[in-house]
PDB file of N, CA and C in Angstrom:
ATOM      1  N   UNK A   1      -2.824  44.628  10.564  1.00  0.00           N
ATOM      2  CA  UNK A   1      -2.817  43.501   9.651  1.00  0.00           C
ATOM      3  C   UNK A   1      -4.132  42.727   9.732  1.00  0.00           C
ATOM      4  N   UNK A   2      -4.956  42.486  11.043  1.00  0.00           N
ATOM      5  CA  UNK A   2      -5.916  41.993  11.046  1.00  0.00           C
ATOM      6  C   UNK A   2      -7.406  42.257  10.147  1.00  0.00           C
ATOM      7  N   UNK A   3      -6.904  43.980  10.040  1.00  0.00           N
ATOM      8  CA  UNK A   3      -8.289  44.673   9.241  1.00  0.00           C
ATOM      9  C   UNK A   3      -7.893  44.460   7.891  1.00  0.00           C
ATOM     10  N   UNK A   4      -6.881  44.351   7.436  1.00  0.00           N
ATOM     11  CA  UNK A   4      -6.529  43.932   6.125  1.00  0.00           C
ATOM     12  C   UNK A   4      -7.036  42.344   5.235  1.00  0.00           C
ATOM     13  N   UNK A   5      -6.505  41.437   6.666  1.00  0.00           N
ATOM     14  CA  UNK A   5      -7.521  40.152   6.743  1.00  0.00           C
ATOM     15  C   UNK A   5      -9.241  40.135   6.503  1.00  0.00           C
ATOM     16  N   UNK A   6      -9.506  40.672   7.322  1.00  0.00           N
ATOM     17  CA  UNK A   6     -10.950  40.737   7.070  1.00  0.00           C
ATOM     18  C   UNK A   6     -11.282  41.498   6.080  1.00  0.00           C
ATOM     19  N   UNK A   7     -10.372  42.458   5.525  1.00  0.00           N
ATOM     20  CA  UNK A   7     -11.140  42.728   4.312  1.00  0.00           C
ATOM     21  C   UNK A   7     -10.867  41.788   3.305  1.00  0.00           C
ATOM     22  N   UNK A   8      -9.985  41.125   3.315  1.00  0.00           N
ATOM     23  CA  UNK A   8      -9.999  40.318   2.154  1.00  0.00           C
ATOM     24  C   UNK A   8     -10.932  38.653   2.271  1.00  0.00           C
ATOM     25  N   UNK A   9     -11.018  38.729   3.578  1.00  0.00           N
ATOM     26  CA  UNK A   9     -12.122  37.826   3.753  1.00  0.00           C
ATOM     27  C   UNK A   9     -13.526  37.977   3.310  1.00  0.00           C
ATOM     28  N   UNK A  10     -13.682  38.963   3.733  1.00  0.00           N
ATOM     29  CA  UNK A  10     -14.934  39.788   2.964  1.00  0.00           C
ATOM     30  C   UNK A  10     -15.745  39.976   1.946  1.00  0.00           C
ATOM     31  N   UNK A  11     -14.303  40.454   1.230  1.00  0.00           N
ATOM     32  CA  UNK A  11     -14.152  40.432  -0.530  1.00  0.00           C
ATOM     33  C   UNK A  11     -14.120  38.864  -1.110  1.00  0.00           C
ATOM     34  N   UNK A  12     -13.488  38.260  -0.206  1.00  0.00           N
ATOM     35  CA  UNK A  12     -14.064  36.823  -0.809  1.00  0.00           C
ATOM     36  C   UNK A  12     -14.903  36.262  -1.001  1.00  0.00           C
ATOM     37  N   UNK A  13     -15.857  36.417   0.509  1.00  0.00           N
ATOM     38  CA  UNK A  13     -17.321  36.082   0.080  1.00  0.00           C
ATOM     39  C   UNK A  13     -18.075  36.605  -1.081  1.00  0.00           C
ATOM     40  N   UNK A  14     -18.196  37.838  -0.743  1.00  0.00           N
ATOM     41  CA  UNK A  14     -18.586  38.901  -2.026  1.00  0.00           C
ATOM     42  C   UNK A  14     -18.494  37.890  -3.440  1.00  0.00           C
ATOM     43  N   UNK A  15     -17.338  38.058  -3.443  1.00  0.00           N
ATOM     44  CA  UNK A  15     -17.056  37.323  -4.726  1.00  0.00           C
ATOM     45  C   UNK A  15     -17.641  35.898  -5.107  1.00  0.00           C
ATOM     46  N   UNK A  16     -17.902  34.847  -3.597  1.00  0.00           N
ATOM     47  CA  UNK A  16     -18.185  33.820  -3.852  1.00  0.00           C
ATOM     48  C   UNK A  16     -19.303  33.886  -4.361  1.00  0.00           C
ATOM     49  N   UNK A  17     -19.899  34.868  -3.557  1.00  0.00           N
ATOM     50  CA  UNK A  17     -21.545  34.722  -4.195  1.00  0.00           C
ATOM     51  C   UNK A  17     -21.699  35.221  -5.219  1.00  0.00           C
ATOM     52  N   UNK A  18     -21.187  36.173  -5.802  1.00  0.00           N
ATOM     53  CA  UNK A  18     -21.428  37.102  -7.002  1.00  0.00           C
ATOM     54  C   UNK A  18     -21.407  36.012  -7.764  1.00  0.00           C
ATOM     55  N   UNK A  19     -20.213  35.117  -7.952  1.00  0.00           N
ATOM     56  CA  UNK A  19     -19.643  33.995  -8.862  1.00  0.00           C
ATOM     57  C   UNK A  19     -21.127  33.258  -9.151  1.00  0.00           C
ATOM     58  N   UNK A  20     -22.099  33.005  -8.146  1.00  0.00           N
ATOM     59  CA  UNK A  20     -23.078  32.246  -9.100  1.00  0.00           C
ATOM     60  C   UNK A  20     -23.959  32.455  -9.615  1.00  0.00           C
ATOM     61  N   UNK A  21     -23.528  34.213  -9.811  1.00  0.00           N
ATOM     62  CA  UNK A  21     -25.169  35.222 -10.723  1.00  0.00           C
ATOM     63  C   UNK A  21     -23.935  35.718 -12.267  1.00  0.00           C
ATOM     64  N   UNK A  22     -23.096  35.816 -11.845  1.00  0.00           N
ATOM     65  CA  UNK A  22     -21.874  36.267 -13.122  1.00  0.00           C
ATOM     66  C   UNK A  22     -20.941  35.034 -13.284  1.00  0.00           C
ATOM     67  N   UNK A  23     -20.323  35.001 -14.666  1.00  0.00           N
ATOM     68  CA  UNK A  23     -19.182  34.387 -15.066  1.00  0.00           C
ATOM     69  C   UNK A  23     -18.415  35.090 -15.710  1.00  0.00           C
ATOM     70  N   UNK A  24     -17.272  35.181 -15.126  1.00  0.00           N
ATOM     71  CA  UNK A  24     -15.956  36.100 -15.278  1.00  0.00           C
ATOM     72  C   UNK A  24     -14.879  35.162 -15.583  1.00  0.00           C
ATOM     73  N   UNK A  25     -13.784  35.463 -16.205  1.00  0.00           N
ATOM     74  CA  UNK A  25     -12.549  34.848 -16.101  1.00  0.00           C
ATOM     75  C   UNK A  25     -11.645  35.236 -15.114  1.00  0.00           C
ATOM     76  N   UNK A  26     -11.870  36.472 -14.436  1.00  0.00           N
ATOM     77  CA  UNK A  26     -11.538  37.166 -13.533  1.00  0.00           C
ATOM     78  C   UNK A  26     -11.421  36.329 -11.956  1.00  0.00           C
ATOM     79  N   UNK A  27     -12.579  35.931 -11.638  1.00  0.00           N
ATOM     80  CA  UNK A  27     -13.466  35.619 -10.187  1.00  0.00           C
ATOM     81  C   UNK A  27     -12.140  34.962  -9.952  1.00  0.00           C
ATOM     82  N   UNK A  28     -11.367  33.838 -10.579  1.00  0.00           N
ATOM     83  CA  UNK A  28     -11.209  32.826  -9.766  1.00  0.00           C
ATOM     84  C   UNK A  28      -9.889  33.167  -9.582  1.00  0.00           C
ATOM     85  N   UNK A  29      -8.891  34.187 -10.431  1.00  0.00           N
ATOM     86  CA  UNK A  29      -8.180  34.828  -9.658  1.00  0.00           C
ATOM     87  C   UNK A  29      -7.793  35.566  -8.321  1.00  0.00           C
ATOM     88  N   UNK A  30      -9.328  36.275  -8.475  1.00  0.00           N
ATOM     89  CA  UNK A  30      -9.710  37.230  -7.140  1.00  0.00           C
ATOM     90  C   UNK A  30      -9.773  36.329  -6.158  1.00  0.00           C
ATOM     91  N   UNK A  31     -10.243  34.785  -6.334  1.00  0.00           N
ATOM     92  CA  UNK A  31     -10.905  34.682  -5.105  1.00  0.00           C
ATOM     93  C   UNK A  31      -9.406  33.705  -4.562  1.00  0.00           C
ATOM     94  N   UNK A  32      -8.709  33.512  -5.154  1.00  0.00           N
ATOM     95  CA  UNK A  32      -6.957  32.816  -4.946  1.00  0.00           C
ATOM     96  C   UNK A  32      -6.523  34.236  -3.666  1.00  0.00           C
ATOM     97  N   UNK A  33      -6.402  35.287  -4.825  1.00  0.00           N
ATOM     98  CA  UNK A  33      -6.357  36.498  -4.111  1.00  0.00           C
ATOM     99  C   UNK A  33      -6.832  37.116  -2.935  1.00  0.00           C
ATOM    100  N   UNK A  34      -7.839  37.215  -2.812  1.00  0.00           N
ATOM    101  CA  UNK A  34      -8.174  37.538  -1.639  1.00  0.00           C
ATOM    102  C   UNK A  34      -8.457  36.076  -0.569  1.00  0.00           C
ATOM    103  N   UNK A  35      -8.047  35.329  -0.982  1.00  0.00           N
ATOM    104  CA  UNK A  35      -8.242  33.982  -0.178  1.00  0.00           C
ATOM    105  C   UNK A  35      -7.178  34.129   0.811  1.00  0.00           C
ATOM    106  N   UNK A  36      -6.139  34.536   0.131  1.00  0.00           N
ATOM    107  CA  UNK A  36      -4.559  34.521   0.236  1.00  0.00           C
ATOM    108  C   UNK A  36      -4.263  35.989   1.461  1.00  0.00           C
ATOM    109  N   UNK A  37      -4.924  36.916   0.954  1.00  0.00           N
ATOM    110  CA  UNK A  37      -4.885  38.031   1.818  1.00  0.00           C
ATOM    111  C   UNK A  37      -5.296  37.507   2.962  1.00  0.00           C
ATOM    112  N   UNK A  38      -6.361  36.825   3.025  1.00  0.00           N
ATOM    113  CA  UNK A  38      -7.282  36.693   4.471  1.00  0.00           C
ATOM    114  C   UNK A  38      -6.819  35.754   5.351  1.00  0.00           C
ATOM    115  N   UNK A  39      -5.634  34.987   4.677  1.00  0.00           N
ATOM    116  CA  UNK A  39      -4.593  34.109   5.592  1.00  0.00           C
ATOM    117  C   UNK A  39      -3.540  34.637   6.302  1.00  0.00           C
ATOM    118  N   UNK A  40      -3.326  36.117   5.899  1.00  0.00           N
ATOM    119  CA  UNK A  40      -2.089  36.387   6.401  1.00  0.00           C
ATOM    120  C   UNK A  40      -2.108  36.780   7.841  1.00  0.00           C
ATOM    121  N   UNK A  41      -1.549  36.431   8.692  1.00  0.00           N
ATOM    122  CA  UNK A  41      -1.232  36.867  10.061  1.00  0.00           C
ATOM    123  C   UNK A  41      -2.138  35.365  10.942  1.00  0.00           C
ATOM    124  N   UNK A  42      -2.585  34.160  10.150  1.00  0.00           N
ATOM    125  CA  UNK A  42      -3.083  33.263  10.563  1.00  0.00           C
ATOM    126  C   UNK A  42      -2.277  33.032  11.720  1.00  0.00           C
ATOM    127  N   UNK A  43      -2.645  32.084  12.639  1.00  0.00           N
ATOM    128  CA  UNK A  43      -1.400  30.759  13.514  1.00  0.00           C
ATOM    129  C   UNK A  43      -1.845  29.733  13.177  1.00  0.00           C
ATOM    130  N   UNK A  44      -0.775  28.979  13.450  1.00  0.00           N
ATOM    131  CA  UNK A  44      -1.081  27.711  13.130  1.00  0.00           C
ATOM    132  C   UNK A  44      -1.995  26.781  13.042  1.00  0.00           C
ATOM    133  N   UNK A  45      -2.859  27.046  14.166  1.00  0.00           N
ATOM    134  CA  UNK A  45      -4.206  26.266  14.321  1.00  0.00           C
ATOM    135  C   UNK A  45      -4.876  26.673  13.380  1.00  0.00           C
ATOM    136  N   UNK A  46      -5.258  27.808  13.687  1.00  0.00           N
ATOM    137  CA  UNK A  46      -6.764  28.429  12.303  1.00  0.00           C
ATOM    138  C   UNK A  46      -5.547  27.751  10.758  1.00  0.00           C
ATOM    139  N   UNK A  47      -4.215  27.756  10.303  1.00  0.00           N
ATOM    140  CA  UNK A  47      -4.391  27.409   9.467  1.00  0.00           C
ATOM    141  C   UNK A  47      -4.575  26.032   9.183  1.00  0.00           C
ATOM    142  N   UNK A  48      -4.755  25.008  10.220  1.00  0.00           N
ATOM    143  CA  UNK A  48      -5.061  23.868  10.157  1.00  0.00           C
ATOM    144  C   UNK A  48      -6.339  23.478   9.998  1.00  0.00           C
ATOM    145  N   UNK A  49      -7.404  24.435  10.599  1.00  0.00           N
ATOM    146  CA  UNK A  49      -8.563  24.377  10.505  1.00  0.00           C
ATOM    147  C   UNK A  49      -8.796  24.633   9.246  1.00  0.00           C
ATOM    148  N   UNK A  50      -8.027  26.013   8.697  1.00  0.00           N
ATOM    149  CA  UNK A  50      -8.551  26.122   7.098  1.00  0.00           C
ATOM    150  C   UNK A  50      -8.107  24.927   5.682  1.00  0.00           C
ATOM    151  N   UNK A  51      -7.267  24.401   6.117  1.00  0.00           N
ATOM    152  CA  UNK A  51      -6.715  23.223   5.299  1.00  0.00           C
ATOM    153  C   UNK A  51      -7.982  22.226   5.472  1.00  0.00           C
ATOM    154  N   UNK A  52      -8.933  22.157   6.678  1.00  0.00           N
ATOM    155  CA  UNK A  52      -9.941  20.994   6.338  1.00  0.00           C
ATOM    156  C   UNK A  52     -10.995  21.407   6.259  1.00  0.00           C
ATOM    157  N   UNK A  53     -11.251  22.491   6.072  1.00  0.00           N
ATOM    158  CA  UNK A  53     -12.084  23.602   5.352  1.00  0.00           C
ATOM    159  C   UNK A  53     -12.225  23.675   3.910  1.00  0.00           C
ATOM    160  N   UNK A  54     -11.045  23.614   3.428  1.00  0.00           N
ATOM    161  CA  UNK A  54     -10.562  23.477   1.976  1.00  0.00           C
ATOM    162  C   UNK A  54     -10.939  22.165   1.490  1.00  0.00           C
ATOM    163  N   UNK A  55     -10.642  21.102   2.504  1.00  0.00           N
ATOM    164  CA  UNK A  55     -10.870  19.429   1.820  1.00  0.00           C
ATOM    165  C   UNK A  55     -12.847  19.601   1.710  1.00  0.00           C
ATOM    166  N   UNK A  56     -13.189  19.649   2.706  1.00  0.00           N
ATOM    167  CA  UNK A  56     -14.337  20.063   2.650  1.00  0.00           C
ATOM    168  C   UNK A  56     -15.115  20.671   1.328  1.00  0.00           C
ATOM    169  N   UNK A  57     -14.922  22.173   1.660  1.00  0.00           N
ATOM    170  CA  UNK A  57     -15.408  22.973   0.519  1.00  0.00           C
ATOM    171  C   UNK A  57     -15.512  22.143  -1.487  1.00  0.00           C
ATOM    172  N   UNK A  58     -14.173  21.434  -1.181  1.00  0.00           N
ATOM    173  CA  UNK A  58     -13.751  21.225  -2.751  1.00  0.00           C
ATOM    174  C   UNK A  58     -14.694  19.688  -3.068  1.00  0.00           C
ATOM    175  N   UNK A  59     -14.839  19.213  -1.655  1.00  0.00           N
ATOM    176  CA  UNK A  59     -14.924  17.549  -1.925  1.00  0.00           C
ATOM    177  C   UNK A  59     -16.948  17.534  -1.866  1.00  0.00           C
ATOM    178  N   UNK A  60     -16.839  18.651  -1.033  1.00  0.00           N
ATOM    179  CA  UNK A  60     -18.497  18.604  -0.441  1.00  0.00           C
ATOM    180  C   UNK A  60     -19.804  19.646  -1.442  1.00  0.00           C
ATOM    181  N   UNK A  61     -19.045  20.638  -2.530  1.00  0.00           N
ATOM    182  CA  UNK A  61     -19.836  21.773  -2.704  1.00  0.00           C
ATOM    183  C   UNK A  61     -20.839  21.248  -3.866  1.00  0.00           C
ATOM    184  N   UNK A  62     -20.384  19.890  -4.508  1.00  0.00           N
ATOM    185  CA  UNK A  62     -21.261  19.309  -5.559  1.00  0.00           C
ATOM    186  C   UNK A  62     -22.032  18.462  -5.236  1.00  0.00           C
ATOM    187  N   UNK A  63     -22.276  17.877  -4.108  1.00  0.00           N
ATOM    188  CA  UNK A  63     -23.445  17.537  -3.251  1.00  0.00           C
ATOM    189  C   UNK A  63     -24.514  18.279  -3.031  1.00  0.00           C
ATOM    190  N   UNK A  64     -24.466  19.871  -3.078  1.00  0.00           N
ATOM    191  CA  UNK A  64     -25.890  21.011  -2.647  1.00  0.00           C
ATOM    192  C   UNK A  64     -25.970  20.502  -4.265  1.00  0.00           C
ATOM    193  N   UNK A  65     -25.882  20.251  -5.695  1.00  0.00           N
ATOM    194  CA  UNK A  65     -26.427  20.393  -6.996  1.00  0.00           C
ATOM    195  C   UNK A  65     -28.209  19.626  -6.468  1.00  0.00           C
ATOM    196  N   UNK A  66     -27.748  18.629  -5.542  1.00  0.00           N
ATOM    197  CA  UNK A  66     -29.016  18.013  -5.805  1.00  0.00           C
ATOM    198  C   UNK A  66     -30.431  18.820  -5.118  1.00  0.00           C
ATOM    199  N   UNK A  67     -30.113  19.895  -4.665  1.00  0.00           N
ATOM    200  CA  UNK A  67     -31.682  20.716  -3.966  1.00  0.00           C
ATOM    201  C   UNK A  67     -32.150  21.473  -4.902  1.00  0.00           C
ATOM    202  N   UNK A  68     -33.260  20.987  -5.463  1.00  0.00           N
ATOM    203  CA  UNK A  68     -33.951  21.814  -6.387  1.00  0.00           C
ATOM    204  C   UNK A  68     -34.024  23.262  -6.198  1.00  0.00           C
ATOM    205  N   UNK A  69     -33.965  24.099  -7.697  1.00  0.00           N
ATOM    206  CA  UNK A  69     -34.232  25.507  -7.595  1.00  0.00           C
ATOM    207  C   UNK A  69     -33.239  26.309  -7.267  1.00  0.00           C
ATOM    208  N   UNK A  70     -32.073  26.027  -6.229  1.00  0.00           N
ATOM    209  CA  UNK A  70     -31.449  27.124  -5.710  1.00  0.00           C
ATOM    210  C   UNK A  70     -29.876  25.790  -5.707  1.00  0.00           C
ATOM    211  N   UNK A  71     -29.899  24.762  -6.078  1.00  0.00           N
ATOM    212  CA  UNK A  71     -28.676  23.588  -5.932  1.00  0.00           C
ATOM    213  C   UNK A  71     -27.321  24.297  -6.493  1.00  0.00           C
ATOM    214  N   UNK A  72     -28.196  24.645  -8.196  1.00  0.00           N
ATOM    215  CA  UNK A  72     -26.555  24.790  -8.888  1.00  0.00           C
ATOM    216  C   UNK A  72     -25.784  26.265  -8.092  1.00  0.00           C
ATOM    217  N   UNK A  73     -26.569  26.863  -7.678  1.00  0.00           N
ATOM    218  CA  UNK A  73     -26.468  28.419  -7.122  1.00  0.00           C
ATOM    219  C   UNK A  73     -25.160  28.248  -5.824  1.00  0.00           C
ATOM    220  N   UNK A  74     -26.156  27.036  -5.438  1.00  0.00           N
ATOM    221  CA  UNK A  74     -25.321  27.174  -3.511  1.00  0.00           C
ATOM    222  C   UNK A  74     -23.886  26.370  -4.233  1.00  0.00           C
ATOM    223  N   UNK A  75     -23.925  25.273  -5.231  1.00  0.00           N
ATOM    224  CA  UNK A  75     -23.125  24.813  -5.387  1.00  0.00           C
ATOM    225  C   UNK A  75     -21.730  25.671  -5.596  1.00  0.00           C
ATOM    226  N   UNK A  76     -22.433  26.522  -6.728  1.00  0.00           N
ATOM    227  CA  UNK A  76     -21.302  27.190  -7.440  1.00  0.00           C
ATOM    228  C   UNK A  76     -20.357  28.321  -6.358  1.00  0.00           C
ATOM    229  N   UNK A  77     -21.339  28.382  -5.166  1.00  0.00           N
ATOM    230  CA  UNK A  77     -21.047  29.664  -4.078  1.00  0.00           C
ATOM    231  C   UNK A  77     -19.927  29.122  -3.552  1.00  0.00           C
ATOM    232  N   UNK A  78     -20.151  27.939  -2.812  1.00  0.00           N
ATOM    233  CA  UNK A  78     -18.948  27.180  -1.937  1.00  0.00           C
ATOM    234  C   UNK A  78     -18.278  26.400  -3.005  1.00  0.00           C
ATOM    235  N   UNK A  79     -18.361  25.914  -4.033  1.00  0.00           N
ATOM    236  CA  UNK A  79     -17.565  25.976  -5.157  1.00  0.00           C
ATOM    237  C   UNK A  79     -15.908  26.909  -4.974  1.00  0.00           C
ATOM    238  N   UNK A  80     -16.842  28.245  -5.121  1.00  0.00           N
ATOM    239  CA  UNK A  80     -16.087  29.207  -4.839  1.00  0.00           C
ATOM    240  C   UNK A  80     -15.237  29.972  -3.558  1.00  0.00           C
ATOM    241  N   UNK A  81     -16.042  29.563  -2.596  1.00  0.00           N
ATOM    242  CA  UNK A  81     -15.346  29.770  -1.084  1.00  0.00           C
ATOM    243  C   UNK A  81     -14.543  28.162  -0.807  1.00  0.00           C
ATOM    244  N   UNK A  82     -14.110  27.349  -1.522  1.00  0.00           N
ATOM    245  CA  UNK A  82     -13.305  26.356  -1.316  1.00  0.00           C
ATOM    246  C   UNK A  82     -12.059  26.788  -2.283  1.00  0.00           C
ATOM    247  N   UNK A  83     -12.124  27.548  -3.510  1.00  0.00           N
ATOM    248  CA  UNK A  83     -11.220  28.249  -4.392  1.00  0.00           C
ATOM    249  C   UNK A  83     -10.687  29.121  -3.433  1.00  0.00           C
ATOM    250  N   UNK A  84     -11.178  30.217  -3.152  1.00  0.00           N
ATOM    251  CA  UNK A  84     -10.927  31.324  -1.560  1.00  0.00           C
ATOM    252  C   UNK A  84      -9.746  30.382  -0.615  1.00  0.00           C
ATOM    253  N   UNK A  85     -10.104  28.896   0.055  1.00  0.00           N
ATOM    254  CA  UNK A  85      -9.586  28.718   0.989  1.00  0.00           C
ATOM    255  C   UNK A  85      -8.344  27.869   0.450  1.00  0.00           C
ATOM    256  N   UNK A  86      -8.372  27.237  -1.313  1.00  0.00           N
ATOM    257  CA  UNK A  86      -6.802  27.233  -1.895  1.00  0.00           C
ATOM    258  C   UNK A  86      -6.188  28.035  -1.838  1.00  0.00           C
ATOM    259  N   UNK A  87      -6.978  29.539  -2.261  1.00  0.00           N
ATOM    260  CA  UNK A  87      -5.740  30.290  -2.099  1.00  0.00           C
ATOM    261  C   UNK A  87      -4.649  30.781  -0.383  1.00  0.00           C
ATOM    262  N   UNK A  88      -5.815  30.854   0.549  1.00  0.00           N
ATOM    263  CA  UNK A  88      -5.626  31.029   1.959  1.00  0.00           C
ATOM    264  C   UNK A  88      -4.615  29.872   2.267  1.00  0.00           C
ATOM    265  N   UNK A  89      -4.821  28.468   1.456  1.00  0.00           N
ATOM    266  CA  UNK A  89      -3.949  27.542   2.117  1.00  0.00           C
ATOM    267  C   UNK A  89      -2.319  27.480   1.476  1.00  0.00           C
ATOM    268  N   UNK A  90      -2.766  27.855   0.065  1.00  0.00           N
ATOM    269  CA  UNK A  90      -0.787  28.331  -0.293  1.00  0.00           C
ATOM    270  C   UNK A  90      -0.533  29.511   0.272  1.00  0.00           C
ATOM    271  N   UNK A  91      -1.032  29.824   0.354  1.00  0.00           N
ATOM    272  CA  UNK A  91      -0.497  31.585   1.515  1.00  0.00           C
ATOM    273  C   UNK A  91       0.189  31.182   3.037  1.00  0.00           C
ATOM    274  N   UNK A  92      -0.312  30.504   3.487  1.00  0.00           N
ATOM    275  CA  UNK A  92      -0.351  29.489   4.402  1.00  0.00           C
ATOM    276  C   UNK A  92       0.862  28.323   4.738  1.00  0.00           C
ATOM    277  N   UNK A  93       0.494  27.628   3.489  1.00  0.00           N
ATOM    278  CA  UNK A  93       1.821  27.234   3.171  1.00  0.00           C
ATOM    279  C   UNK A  93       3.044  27.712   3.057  1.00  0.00           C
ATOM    280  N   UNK A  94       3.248  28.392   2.500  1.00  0.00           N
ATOM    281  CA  UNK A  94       4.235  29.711   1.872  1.00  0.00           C
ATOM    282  C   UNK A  94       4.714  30.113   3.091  1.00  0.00           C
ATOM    283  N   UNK A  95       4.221  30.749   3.941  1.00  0.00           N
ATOM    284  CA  UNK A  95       4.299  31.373   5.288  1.00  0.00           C
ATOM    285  C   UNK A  95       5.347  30.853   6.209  1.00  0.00           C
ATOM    286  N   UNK A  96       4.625  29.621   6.511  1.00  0.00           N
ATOM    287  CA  UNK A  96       5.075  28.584   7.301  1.00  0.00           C
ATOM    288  C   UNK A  96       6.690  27.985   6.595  1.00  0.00           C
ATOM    289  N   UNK A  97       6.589  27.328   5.373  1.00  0.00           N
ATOM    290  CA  UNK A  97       7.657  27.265   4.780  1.00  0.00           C
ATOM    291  C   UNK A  97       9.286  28.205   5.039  1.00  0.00           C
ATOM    292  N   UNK A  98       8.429  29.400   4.836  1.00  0.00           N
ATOM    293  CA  UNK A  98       9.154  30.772   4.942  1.00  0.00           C
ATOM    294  C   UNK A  98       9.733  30.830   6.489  1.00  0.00           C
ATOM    295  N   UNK A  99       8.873  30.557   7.054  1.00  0.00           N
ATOM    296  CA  UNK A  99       9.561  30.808   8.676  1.00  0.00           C
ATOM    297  C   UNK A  99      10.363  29.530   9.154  1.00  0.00           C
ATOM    298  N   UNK A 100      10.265  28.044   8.450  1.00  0.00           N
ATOM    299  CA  UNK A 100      11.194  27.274   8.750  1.00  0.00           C
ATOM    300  C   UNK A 100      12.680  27.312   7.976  1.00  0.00           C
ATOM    301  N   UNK A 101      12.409  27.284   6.997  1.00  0.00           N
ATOM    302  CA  UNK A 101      13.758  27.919   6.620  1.00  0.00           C
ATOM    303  C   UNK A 101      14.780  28.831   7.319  1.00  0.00           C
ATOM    304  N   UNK A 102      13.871  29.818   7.461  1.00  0.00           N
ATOM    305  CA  UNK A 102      14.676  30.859   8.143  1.00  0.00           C
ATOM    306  C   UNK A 102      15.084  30.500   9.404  1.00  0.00           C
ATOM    307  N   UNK A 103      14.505  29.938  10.481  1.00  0.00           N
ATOM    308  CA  UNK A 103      14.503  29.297  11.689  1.00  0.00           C
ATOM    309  C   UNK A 103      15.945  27.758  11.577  1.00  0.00           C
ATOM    310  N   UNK A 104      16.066  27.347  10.174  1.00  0.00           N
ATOM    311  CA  UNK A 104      17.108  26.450  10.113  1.00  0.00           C
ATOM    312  C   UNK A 104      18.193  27.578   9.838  1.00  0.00           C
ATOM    313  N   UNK A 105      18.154  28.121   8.783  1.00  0.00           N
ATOM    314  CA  UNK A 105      19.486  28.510   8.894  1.00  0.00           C
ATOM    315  C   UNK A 105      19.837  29.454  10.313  1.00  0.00           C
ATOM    316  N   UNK A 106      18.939  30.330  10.644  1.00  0.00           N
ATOM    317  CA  UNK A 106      19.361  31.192  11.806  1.00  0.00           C
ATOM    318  C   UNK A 106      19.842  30.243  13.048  1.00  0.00           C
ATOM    319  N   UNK A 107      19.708  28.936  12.992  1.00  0.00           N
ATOM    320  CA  UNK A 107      19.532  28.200  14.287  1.00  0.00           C
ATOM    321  C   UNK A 107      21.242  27.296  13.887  1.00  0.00           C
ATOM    322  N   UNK A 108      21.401  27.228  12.838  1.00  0.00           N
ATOM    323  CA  UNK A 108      22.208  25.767  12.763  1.00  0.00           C
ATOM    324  C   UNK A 108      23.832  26.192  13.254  1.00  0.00           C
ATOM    325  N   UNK A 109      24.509  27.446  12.715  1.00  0.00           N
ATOM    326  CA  UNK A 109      25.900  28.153  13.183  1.00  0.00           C
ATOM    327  C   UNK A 109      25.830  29.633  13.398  1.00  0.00           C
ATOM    328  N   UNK A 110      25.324  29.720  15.012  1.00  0.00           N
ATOM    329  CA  UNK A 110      25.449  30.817  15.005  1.00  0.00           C
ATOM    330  C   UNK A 110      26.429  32.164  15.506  1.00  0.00           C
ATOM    331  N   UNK A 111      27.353  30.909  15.299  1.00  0.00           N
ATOM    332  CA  UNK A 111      28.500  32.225  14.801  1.00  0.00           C
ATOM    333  C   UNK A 111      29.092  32.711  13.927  1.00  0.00           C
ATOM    334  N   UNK A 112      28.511  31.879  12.744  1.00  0.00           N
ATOM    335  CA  UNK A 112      28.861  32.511  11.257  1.00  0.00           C
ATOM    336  C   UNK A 112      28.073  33.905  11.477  1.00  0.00           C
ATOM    337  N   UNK A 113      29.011  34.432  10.803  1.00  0.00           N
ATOM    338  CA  UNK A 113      28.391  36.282  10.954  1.00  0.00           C
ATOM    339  C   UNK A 113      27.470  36.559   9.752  1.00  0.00           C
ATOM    340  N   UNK A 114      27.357  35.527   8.535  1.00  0.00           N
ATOM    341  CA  UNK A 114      26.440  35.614   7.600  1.00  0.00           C
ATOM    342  C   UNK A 114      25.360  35.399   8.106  1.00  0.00           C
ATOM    343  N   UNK A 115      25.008  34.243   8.840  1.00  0.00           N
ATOM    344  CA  UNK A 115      23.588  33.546   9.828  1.00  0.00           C
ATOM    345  C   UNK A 115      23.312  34.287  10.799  1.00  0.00           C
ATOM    346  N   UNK A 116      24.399  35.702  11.177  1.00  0.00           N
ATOM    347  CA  UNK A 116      23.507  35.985  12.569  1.00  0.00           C
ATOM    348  C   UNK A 116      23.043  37.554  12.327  1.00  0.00           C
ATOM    349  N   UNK A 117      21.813  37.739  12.545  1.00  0.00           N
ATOM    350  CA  UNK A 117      20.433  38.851  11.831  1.00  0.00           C
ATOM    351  C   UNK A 117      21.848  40.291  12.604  1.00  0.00           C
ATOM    352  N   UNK A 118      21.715  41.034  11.647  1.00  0.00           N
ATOM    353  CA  UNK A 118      22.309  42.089  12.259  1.00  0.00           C
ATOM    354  C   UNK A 118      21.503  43.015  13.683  1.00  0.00           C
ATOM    355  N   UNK A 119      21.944  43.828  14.176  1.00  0.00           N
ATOM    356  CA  UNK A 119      21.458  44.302  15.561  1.00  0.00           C
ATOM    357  C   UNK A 119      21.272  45.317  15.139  1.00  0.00           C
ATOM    358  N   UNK A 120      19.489  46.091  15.217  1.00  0.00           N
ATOM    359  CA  UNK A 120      19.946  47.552  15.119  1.00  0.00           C
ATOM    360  C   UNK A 120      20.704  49.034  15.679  1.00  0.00           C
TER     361      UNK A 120
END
């Protein structure tokens, strides 16, 4: 699962940068997408780290506009690797969500025979 991560981490960058030599309608799917891949098998910490990664990326990437020559470029890059880390953070979300749920109901009666995971 880890090499699966990094490839989609990968492919994200890829994409981030491509994003500020091409305009696609495509990119910003991909980069949800593979944002999302590259979260999976996170823990908790790294996904905490990536949640202020994300505030970052989204709040900070229109600040590089102002360096002449190469501004709108870097902008549009981490522009795009802050899109990458929305998608990593509903993946993320999702995840986590997913395992508390399950953790309430498996936890609350467990002798209802519906709540308790069968044995193989």
């Amino acid at each position: 699962m880890s090499k699966l991560s990094a490839v989609g981490r990968l492919l994200a960058v890829v994409v981030a940068i491509a994003s500020a030599f091409v305009q696609s309608p495509i990119i910003a799917p991909l980069l949800l997408i593979f944002g999302g891949i590259a979260a999976i098998g996170n823990t908790p910490d790294r996904n905490a780290k990536n949640y202020m990664i994300t505030v970052v990326l989204i709040l900070g990437a229109s600040a590089l506009q102002g360096f002449p020559y190469v501004g709108t470029a870097l902008a549009t890059i981490f522009e795009s690797l802050g899109m990458a880390f929305v998608g990593a953070s509903i993946i993320a979300i999702t995840i986590t969500l997913e395992q508390r749920i399950v953790r309430d109901w498996l936890s609350r009666d467990a002798s209802s025979p519906a709540l308790t995971p069968k044995k193989a």
